[in-house]
N, C-alpha and C. Protein backbone atom coordinates (compact mmCIF):
# COMPACT_ATOMS: atom_id res chain seq x y z
N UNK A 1 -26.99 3.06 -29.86
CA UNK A 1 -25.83 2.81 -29.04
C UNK A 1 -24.79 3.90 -29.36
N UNK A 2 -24.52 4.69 -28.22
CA UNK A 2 -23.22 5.33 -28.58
C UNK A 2 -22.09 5.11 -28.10
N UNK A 3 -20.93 5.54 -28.90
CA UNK A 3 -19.64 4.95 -28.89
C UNK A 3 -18.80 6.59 -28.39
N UNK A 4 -18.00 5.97 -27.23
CA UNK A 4 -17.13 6.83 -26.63
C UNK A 4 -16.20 6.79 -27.20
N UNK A 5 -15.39 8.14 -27.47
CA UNK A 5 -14.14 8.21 -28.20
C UNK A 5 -12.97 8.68 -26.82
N UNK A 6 -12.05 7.88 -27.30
CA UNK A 6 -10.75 7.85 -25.68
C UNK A 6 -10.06 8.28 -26.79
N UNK A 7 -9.19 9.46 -26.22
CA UNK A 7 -7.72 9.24 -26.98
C UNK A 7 -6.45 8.27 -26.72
N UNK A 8 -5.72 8.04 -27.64
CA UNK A 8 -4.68 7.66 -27.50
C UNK A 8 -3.36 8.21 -27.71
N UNK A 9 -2.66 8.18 -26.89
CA UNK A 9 -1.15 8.74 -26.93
C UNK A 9 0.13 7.59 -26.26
N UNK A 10 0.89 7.96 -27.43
CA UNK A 10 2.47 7.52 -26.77
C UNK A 10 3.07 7.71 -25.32
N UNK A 11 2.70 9.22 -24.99
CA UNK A 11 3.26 9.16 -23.88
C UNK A 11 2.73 8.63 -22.68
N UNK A 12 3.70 8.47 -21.53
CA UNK A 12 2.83 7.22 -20.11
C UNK A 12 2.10 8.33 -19.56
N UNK A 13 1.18 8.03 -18.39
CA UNK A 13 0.61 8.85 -17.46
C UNK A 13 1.09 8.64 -16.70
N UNK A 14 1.00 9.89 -15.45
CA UNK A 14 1.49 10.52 -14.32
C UNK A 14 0.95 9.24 -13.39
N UNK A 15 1.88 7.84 -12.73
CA UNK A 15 0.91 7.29 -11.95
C UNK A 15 0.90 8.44 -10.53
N UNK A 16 0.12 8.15 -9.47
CA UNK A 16 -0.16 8.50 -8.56
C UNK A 16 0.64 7.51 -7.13
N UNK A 17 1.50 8.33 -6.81
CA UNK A 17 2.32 7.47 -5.60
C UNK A 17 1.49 7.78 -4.23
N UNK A 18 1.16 6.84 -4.01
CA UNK A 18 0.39 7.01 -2.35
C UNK A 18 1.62 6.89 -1.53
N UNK A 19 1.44 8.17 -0.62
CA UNK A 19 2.49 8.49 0.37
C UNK A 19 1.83 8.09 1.82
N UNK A 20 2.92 7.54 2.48
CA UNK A 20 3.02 6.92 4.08
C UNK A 20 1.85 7.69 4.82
N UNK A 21 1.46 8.94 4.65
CA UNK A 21 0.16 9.42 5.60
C UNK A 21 -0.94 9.00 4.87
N UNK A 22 -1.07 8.92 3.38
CA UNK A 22 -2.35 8.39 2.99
C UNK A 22 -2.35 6.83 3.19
N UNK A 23 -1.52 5.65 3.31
CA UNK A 23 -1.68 4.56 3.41
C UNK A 23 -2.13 4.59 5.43
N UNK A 24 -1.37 5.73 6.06
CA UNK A 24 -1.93 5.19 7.55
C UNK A 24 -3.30 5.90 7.52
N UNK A 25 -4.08 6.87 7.04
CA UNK A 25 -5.08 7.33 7.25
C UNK A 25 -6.34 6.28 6.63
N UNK A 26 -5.77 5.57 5.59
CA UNK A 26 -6.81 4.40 5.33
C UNK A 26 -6.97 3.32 6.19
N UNK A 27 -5.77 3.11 6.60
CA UNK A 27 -5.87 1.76 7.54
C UNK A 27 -6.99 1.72 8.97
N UNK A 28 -7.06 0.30 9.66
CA UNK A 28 -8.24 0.42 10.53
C UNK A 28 -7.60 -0.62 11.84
N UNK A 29 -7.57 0.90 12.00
CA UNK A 29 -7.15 0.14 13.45
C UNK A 29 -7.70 -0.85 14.64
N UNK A 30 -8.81 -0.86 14.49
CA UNK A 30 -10.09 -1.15 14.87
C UNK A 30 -10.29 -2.92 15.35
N UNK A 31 -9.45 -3.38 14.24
CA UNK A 31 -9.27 -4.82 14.89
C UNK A 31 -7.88 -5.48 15.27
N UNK A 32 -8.00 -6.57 16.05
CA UNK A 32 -6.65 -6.96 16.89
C UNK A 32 -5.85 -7.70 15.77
N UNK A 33 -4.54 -7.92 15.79
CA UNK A 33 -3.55 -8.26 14.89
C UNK A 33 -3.98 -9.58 15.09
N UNK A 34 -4.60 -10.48 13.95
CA UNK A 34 -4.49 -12.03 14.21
C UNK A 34 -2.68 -12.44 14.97
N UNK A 35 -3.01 -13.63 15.71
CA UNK A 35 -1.59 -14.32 16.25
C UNK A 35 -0.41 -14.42 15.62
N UNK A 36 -0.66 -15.02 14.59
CA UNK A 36 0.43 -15.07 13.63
C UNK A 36 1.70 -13.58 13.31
N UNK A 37 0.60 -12.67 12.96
CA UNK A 37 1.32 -11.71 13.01
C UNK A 37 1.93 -10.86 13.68
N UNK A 38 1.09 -10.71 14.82
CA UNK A 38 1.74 -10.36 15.97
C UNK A 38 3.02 -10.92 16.83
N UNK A 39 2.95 -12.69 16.42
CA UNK A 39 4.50 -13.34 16.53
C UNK A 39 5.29 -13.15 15.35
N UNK A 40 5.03 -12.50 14.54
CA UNK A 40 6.20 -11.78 13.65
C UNK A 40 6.68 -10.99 14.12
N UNK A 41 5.73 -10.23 14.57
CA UNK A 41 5.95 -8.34 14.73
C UNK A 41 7.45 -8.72 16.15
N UNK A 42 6.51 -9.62 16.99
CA UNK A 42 7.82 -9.83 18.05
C UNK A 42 8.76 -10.29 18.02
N UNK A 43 9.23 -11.48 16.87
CA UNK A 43 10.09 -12.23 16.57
C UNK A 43 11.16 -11.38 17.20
N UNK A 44 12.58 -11.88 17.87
CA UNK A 44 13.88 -11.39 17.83
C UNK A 44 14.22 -11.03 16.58
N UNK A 45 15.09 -9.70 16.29
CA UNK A 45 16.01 -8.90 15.50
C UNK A 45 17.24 -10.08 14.81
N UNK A 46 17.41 -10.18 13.36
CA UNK A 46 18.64 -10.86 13.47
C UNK A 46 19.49 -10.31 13.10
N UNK A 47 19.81 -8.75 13.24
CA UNK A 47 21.19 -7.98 13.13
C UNK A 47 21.22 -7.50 11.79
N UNK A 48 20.49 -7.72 10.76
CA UNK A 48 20.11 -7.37 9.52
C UNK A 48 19.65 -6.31 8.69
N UNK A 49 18.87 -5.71 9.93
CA UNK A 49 17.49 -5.15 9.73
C UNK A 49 18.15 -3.59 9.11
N UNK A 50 17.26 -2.96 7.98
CA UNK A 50 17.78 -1.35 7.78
C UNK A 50 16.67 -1.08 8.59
N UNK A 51 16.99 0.03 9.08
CA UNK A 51 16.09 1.00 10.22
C UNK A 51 16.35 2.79 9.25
């Protein structure tokens, strides 16, 4: 059996921020918005909203 050696360090790692074109290039467009959500998506505005 061999045993892998990992280092360890104090300092954090670099996470990886997924940016707005890599989250839409994964997505699948492919199927229809169940109901529910789609009566979100339409709900009336209640004056709140940041844009």
């Amino acid at each position: 059996m061999e045993k892998e050696e990992k280092n360890l360090s104090d300092k954090p790692t670099k996470l990886h921020r997924t940016t707005m074109d890599e989250l839409l290039a994964a997505s699948d467009y492919s199927h229809s918005q169940p109901l529910e959500e789609r009566e979100w998506i339409d709900a009336p505005v209640v004056g709140r909203e940041l844009i």
